[in-house]
C-alpha atoms as a PDB file:
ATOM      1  CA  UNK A   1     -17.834 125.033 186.639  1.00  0.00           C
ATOM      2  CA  UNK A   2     -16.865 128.977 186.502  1.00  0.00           C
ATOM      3  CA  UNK A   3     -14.979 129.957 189.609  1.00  0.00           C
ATOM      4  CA  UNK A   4     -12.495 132.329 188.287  1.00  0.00           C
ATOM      5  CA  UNK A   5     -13.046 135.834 186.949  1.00  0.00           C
ATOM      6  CA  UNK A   6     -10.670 134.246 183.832  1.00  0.00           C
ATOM      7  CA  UNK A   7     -13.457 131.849 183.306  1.00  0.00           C
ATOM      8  CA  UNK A   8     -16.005 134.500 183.110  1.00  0.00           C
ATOM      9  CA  UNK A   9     -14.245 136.360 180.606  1.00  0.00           C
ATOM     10  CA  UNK A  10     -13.493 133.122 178.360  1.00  0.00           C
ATOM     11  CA  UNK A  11     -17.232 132.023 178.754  1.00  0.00           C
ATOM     12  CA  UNK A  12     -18.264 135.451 177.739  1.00  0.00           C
ATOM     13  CA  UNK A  13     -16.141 135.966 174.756  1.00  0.00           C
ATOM     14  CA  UNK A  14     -16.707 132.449 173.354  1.00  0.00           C
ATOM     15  CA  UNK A  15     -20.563 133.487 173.534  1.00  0.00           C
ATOM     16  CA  UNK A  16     -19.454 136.810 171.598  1.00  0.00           C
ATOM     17  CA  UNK A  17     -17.792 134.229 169.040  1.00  0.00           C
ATOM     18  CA  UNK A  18     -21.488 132.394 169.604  1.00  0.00           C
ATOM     19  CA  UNK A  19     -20.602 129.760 171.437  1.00  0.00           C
ATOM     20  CA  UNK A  20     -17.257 128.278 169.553  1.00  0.00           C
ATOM     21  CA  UNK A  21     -15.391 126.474 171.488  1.00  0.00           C
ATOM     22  CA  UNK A  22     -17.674 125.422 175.099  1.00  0.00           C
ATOM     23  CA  UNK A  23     -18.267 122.242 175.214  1.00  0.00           C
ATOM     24  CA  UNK A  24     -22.038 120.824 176.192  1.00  0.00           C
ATOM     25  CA  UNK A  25     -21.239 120.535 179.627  1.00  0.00           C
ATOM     26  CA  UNK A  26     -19.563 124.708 179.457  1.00  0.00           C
ATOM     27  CA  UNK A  27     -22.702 125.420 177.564  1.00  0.00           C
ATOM     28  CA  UNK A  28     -24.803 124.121 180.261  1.00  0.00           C
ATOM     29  CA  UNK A  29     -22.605 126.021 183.153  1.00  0.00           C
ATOM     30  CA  UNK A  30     -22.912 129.464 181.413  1.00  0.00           C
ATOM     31  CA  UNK A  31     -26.878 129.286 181.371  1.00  0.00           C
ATOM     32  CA  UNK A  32     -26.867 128.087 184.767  1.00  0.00           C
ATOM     33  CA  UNK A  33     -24.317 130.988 185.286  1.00  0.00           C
ATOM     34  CA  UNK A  34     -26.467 133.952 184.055  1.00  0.00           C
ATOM     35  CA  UNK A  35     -29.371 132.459 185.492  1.00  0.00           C
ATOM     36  CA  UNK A  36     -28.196 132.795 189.129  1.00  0.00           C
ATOM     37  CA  UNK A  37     -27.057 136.401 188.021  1.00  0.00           C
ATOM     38  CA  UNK A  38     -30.542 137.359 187.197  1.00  0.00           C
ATOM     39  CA  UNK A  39     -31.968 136.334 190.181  1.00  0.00           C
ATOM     40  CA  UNK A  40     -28.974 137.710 192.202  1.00  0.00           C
ATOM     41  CA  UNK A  41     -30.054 140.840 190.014  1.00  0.00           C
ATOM     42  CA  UNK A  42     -33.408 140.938 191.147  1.00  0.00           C
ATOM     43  CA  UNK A  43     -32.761 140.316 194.341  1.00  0.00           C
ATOM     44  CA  UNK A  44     -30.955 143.132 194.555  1.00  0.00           C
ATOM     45  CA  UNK A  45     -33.773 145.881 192.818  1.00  0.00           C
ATOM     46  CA  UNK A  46     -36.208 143.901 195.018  1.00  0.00           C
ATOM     47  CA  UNK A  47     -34.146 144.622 198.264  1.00  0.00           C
ATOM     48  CA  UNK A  48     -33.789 148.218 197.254  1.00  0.00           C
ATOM     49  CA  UNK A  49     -37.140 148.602 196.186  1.00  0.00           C
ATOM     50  CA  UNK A  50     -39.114 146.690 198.717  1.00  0.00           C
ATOM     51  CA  UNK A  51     -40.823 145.020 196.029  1.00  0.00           C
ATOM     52  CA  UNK A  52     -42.249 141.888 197.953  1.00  0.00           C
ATOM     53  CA  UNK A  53     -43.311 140.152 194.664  1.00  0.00           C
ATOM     54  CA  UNK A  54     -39.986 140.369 193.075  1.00  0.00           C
ATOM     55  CA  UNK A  55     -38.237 138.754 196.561  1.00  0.00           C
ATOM     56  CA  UNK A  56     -40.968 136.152 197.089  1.00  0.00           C
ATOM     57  CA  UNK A  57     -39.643 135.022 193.434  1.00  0.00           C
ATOM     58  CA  UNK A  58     -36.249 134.995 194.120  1.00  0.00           C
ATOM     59  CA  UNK A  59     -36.354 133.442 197.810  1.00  0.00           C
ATOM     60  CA  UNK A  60     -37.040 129.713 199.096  1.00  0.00           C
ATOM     61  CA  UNK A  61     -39.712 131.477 200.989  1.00  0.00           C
ATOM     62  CA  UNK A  62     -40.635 128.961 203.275  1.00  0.00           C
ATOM     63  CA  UNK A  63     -37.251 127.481 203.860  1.00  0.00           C
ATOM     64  CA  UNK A  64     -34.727 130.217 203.338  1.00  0.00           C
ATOM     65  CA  UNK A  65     -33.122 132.146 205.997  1.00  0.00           C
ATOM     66  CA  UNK A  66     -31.424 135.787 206.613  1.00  0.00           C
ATOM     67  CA  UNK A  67     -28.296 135.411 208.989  1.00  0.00           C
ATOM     68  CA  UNK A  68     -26.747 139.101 210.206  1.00  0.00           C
ATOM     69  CA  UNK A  69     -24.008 139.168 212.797  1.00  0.00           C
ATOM     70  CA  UNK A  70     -24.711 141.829 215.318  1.00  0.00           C
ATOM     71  CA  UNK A  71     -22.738 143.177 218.529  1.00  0.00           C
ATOM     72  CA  UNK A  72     -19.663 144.499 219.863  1.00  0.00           C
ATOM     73  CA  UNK A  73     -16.204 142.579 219.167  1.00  0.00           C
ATOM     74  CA  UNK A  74     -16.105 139.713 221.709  1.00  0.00           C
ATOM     75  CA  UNK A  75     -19.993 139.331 222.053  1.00  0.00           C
ATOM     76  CA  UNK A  76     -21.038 139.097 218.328  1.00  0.00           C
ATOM     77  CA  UNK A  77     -24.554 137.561 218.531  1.00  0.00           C
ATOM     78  CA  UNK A  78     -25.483 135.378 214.839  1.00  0.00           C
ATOM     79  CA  UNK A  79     -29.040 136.808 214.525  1.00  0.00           C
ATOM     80  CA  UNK A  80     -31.609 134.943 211.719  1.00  0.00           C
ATOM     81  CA  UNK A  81     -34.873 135.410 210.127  1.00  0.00           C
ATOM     82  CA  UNK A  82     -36.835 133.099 207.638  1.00  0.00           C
ATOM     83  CA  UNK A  83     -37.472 135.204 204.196  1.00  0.00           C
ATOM     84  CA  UNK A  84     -41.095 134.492 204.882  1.00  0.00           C
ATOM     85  CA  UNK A  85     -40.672 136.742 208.281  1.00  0.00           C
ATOM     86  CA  UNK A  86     -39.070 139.515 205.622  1.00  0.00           C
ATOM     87  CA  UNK A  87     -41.895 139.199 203.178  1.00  0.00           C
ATOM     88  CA  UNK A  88     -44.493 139.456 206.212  1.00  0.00           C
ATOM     89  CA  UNK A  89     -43.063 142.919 207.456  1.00  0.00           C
ATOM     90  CA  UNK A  90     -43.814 146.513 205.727  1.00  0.00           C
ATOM     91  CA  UNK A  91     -41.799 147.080 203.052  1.00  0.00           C
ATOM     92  CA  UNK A  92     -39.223 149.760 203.113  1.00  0.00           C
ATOM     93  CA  UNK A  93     -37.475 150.720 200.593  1.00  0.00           C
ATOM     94  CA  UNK A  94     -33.824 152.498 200.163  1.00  0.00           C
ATOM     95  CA  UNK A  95     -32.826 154.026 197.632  1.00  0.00           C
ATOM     96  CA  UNK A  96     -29.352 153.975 198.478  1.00  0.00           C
ATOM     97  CA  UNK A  97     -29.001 149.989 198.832  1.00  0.00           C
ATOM     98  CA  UNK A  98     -27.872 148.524 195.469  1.00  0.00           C
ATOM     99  CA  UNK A  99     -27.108 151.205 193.386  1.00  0.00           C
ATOM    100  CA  UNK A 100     -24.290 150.019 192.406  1.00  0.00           C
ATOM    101  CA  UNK A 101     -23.242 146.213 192.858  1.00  0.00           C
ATOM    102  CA  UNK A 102     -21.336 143.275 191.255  1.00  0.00           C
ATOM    103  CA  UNK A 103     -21.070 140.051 191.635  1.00  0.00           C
ATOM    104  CA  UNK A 104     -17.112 138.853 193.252  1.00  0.00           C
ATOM    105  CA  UNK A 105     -17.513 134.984 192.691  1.00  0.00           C
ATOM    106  CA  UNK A 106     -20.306 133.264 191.490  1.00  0.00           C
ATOM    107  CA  UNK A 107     -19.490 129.110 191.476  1.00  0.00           C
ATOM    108  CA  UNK A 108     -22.386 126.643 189.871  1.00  0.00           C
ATOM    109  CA  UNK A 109     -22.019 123.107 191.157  1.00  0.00           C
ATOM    110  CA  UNK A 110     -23.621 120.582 189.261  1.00  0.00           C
ATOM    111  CA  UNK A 111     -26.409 122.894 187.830  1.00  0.00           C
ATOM    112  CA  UNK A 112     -27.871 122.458 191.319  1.00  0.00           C
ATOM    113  CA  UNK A 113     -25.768 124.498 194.243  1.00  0.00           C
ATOM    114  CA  UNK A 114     -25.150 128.176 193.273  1.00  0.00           C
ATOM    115  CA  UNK A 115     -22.948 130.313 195.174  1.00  0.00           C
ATOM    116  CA  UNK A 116     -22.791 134.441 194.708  1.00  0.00           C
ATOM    117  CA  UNK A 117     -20.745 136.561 196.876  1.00  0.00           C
ATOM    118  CA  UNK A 118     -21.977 139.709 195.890  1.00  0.00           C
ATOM    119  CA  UNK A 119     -20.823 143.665 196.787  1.00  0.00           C
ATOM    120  CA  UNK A 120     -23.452 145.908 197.378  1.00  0.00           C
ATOM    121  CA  UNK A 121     -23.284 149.600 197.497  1.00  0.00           C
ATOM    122  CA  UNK A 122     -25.355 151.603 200.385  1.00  0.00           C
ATOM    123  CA  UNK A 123     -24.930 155.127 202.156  1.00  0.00           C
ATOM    124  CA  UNK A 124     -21.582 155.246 203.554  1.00  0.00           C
ATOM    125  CA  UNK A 125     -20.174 151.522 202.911  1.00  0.00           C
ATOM    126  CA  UNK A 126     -20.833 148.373 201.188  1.00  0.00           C
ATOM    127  CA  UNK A 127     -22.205 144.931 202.018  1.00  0.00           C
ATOM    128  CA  UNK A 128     -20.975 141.737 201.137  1.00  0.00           C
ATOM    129  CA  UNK A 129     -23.380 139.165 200.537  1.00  0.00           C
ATOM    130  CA  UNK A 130     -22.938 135.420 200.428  1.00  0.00           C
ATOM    131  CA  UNK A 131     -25.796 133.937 198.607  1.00  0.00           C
ATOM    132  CA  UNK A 132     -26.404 130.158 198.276  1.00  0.00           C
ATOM    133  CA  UNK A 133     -28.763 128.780 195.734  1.00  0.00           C
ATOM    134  CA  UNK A 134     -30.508 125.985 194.598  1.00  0.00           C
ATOM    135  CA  UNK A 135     -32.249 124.830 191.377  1.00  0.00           C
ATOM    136  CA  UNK A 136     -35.911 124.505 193.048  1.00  0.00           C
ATOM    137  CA  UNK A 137     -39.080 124.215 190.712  1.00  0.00           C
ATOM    138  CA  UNK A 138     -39.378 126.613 188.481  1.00  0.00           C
ATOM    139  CA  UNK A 139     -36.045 127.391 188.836  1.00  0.00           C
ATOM    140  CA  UNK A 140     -32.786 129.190 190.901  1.00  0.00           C
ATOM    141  CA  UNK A 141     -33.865 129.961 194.384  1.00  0.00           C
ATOM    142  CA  UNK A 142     -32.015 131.954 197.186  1.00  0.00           C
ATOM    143  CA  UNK A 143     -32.233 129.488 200.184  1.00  0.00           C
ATOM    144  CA  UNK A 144     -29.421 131.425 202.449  1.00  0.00           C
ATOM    145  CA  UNK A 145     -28.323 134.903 202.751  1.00  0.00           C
ATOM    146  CA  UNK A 146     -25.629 136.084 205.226  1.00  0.00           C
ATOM    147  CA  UNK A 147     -23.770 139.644 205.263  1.00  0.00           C
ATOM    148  CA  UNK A 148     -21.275 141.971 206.201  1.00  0.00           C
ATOM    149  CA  UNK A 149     -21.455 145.755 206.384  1.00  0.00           C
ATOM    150  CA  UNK A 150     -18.156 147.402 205.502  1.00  0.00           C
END
């Protein structure tokens, strides 16, 4: 599994070397790595553009769910909404969400579980994103999203 931002780099220059040195099971963790960055990747244009068709592809849409905190300290209320809701609504874009981003951790668990926690820039701040996936036919879904403005 790649945890570590070390692991990343030693992943990413053994595929520079092509490939010496990973073993089947390292080889198997790095495409299931930069698969989940993809789809974090278009989650992220697809958030910032509003593009519907590019989230619907990304998202569990049935079975995944948004999860925002909201309210002053003390009476913080969890609030949630199924990715099919998002999809249903007018799309909206900003231009200012995601122009810049990066992925902080991504772990891979099993070529199953995926999780990303991912910066995103916006207008004044950041977000942190916590992203869990799951390998779902055809491929990496995002079946949970939960955030925090900075």
């Amino acid at each position: 599994m790649m945890k570590r931002k070390k692991d990343v780099m030693r992943v990413a220059l053994a595929l520079c070397a092509g490939g010496v040195g990973l073993t089947p099971a390292e080889a198997q963790d790095t495409a299931d790595s930069l698969a989940v960055a993809r789809v974090v990747e278009q989650y992220v244009v697809g958030w910032r553009t509003a593009d519907h068709e590019l989230l619907a592809d990304v998202f569990a849409t049935e079975e995944g769910v948004l999860l925002w905190p909201s309210g002053e300290a003390g009476e913080e209320a969890l609030n949630g909404m199924t990715f099919a809701e998002i999809l249903g609504r007018e799309p909206r874009p900003n231009a200012s969400y995601g122009e810049e981003w990066r992925i902080l951790e991504l772990d891979v668990v099993d070529g199953a579980l995926a999780m990303a926690k991912v910066e995103i820039s916006r207008t004044g701040g950041s977000y942190i994103d916590y992203l869990l996936l799951y390998r779902l036919a055809p491929g990496w879904r995002i079946v949970t999203k939960t955030f925090v403005s900075r």
